[in-house]
Protein backbone atom coordinates (compact mmCIF):
# COMPACT_ATOMS: atom_id res chain seq x y z
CA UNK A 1 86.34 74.04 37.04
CA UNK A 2 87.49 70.96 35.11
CA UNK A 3 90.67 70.62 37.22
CA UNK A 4 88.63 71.46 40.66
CA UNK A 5 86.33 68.42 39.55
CA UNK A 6 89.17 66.06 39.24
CA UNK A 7 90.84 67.48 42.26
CA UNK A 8 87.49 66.68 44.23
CA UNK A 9 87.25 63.29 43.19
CA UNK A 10 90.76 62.62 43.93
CA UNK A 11 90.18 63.59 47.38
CA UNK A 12 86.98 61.44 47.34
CA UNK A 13 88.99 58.01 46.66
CA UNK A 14 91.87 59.20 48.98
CA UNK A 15 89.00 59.51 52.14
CA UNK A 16 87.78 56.12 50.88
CA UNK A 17 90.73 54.83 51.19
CA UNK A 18 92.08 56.50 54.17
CA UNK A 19 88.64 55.25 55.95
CA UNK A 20 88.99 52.68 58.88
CA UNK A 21 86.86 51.38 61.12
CA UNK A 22 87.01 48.96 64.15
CA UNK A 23 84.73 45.99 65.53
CA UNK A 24 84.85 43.59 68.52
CA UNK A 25 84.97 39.60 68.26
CA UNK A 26 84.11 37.70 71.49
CA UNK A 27 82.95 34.03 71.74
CA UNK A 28 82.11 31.14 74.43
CA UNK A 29 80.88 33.46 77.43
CA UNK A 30 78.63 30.41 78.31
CA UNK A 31 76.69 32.02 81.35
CA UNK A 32 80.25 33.62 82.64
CA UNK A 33 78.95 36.71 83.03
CA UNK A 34 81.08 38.61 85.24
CA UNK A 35 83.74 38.11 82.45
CA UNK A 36 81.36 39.25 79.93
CA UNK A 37 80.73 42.40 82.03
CA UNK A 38 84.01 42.85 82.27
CA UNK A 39 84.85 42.96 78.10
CA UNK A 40 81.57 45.25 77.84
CA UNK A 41 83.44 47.34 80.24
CA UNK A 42 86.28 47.44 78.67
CA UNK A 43 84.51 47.82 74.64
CA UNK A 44 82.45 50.65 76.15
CA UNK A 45 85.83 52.24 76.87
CA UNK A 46 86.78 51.97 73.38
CA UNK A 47 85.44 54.97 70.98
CA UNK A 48 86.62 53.32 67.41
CA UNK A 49 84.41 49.97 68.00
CA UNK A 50 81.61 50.21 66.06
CA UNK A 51 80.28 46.81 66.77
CA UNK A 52 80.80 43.77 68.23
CA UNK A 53 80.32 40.02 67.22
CA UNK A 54 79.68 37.03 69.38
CA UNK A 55 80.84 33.83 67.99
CA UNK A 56 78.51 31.57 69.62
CA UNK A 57 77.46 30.11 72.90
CA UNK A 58 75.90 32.57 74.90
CA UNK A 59 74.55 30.47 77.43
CA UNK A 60 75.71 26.97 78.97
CA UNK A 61 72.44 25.03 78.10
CA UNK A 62 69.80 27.32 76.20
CA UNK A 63 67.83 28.10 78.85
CA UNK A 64 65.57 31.08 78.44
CA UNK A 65 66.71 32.55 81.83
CA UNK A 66 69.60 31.96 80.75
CA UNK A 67 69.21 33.58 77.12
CA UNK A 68 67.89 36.67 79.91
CA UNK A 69 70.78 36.75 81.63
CA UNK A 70 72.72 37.31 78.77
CA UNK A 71 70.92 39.99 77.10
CA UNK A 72 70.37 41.57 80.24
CA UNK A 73 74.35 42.22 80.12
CA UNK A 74 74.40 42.55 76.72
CA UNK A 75 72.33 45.56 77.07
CA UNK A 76 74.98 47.65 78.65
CA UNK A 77 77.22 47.81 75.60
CA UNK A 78 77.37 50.92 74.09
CA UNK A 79 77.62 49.20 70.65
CA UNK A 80 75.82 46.98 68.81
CA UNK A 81 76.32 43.29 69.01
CA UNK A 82 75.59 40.56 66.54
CA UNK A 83 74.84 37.08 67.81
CA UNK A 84 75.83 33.83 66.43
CA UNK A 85 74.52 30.29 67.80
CA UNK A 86 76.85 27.59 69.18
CA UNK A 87 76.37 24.52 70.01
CA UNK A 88 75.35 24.61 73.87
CA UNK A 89 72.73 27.63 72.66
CA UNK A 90 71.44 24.62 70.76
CA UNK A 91 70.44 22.43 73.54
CA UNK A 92 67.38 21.35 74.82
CA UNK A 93 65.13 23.52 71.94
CA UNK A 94 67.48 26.46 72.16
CA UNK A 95 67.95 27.40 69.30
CA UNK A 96 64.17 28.10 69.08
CA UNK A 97 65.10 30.36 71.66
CA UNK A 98 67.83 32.16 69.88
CA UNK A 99 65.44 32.61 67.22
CA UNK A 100 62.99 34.51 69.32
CA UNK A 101 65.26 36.64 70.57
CA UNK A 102 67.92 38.00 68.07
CA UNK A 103 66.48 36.12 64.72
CA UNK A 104 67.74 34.21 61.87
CA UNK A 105 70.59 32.18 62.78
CA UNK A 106 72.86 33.14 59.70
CA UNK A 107 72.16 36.63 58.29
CA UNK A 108 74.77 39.16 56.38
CA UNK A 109 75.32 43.14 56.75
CA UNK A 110 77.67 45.61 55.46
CA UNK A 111 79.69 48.52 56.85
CA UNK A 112 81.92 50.43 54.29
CA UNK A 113 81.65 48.17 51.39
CA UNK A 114 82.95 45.22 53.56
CA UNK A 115 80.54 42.34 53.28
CA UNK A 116 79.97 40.56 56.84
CA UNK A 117 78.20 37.00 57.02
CA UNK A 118 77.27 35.00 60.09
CA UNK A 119 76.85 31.53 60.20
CA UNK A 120 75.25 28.79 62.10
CA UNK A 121 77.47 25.39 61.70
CA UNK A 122 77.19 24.24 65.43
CA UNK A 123 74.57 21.15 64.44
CA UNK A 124 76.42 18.09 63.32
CA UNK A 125 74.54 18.32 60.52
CA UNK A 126 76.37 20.98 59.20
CA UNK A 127 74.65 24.19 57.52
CA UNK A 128 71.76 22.42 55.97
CA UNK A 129 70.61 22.65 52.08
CA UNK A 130 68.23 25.93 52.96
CA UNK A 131 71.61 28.09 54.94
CA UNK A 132 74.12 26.71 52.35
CA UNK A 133 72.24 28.09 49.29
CA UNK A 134 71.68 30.89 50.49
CA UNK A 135 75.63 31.43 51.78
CA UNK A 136 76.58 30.67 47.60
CA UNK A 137 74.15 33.33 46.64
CA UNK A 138 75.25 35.79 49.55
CA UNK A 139 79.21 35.21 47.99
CA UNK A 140 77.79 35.78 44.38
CA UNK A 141 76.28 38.54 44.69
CA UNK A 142 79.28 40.15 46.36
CA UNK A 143 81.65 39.17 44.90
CA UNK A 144 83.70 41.72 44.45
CA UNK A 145 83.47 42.99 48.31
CA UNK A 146 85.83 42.01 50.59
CA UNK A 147 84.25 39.68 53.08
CA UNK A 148 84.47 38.73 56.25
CA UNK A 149 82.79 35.20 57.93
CA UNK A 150 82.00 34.43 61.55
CA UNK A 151 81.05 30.83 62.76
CA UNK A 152 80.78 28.58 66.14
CA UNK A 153 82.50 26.05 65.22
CA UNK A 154 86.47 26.19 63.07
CA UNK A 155 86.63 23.98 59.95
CA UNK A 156 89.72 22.42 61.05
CA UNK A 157 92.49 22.38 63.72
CA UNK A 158 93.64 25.49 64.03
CA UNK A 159 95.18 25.33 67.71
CA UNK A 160 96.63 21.27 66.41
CA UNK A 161 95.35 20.28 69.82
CA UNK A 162 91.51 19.50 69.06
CA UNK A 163 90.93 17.57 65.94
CA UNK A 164 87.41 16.50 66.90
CA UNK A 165 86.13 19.93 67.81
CA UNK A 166 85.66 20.82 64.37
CA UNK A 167 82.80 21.34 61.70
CA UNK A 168 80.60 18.33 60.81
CA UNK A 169 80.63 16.88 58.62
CA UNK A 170 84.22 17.54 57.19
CA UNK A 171 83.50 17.25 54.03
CA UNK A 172 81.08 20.36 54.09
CA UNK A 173 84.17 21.99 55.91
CA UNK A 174 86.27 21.58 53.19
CA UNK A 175 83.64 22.94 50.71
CA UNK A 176 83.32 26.08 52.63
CA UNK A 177 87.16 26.14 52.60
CA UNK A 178 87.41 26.47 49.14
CA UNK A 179 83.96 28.33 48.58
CA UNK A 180 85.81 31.11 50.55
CA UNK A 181 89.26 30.77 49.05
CA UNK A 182 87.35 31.75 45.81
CA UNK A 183 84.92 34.79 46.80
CA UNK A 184 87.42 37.35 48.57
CA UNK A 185 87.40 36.20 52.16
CA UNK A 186 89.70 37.93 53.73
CA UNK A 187 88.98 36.50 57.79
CA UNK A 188 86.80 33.95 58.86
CA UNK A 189 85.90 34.29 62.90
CA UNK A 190 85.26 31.58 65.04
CA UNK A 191 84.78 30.13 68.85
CA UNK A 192 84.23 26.49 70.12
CA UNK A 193 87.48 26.03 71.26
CA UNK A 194 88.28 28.55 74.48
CA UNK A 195 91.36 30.57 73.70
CA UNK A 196 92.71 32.57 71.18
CA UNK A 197 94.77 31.03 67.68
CA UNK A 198 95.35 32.52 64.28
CA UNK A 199 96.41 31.11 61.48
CA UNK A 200 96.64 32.59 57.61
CA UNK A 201 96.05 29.81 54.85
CA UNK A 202 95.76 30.34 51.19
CA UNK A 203 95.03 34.18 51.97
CA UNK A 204 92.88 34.00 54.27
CA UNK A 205 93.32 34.90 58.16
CA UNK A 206 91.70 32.25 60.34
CA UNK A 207 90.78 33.35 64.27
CA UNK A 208 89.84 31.48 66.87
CA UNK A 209 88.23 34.05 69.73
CA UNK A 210 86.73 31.81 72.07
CA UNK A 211 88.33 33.30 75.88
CA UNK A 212 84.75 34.94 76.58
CA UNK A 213 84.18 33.46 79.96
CA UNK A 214 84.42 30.01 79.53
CA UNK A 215 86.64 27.17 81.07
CA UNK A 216 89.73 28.10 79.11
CA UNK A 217 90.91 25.19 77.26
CA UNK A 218 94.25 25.88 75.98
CA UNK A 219 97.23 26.91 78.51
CA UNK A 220 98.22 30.26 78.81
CA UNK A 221 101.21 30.50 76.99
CA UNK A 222 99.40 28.93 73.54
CA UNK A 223 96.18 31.38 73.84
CA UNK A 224 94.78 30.41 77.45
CA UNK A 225 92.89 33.48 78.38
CA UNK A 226 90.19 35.68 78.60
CA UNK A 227 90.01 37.95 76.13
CA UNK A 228 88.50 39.54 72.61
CA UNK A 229 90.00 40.69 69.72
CA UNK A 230 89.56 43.67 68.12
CA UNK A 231 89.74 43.92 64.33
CA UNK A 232 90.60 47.06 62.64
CA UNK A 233 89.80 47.19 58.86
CA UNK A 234 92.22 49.64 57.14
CA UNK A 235 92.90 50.39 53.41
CA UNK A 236 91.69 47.04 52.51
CA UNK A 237 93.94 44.99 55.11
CA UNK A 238 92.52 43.70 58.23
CA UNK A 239 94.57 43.81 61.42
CA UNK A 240 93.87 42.58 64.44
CA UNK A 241 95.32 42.40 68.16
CA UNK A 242 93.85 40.87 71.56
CA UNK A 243 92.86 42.24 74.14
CA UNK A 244 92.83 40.68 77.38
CA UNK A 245 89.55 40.63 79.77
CA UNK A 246 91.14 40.28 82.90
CA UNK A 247 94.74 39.77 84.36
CA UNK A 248 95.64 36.22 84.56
């Protein structure tokens, strides 16, 4: 019985280990929503998703029709989505908006022992005292999870063409840089710019997913497209690959 107990938990870390799961990360469909019926489409098609993300603006001006429209789409997913708020959600009192309809702004769950946290960084203002206290006390008190971020806005450069599309103010951004460098972040997620880029610094894998529906701004050959990426999370590695919306 001894040897049948060991075997058992054995097995037990093995199927822990073995365990992967799958999740969706979309950003900037700003009131395209053809294209966003489009990735739903093609999600709904895709058994091992078990939720998606949307980096941030929804809508093109924060409109509650538009915030409507959006959900009204949204509603055909066959998975779960979490929303973030960018900046054009913002305007005009929107974000009042986004608060009626989907809640706090930045809010944290887990699947699997992986520790997810959204953000809101789209004011120039940057998180505020109330959201930044609570994102060192989130880290803290999982600090041994693995982690995984999703904002609106990047905290610097990553496609080296838009150095003012960044988080304000920079010096917050480099405080979250290092905040994440030193609580097991293994991705951060992000939008703002409309395209896709990745780059890995200091450990960390840094995505830009903003080809949602939006007027692309990159060109095609340097991320250009409509698309989201899906994100696999596998024996404590996360690996990712695009997936296009629509034929370009």
């Amino acid at each position: 019985m001894k040897h049948l107990g060991v075997l058992f938990i054995c097995l037990s870390v093995l199927c822990s280990c073995a365990f992967a799961f799958s999740f969706a990360v979309i950003g900037d469909v700003q009131g395209s929503n053809d294209t966003f019926r489009k990735a739903i489409g093609l999600m709904n098609r895709d058994p091992s998703l078990l939720f998606a993300v949307n980096t941030g603006d929804l809508t093109p001006y924060g409109t509650e029709w538009e915030y409507n429209k959006y959900i009204n789409v949204m509603s055909a997913s066959k998975v779960r989505f979490y929303n973030l708020a960018g900046n054009h959600d913002d305007k005009r009192g929107g974000l009042e908006r986004f608060r009626k309809h989907f809640g706090s702004p930045y809010y944290s769950w887990e699947v699997e022992g992986v520790r997810f946290v959204s953000l809101y960084n789209a004011s120039r203002k940057g998180l505020g005292g109330q959201q930044y206290n609570w994102l060192k006390k989130e880290l803290k008190a999982n600090r041994n999870k693995p982690k995984i971020v999703f904002m609106h806005k990047p905290l610097f450069d990553i496609s080296g063409s838009f150095p003012d599309e960044v988080m304000l103010p920079a010096s917050q951004a480099q405080e979250l840089i290092s905040l994440f460098e030193n609580n097991r972040v293994s991705a951060v997620f992000c939008g703002h710019v409309h395209g896709y880029v990745s780059e890995k610094r200091s450990g960390i894998t840094y995505i830009i997913s903003g080809g949602g529906g939006g007027r692309l701004h990159l060109p095609h050959f340097a991320g250009g497209f409509h698309h989201y990426v899906k994100a696999t999370w596998k024996n404590g590695r996360l690996i990712t690959e695009v997936v296009k919306i629509a034929a370009e």
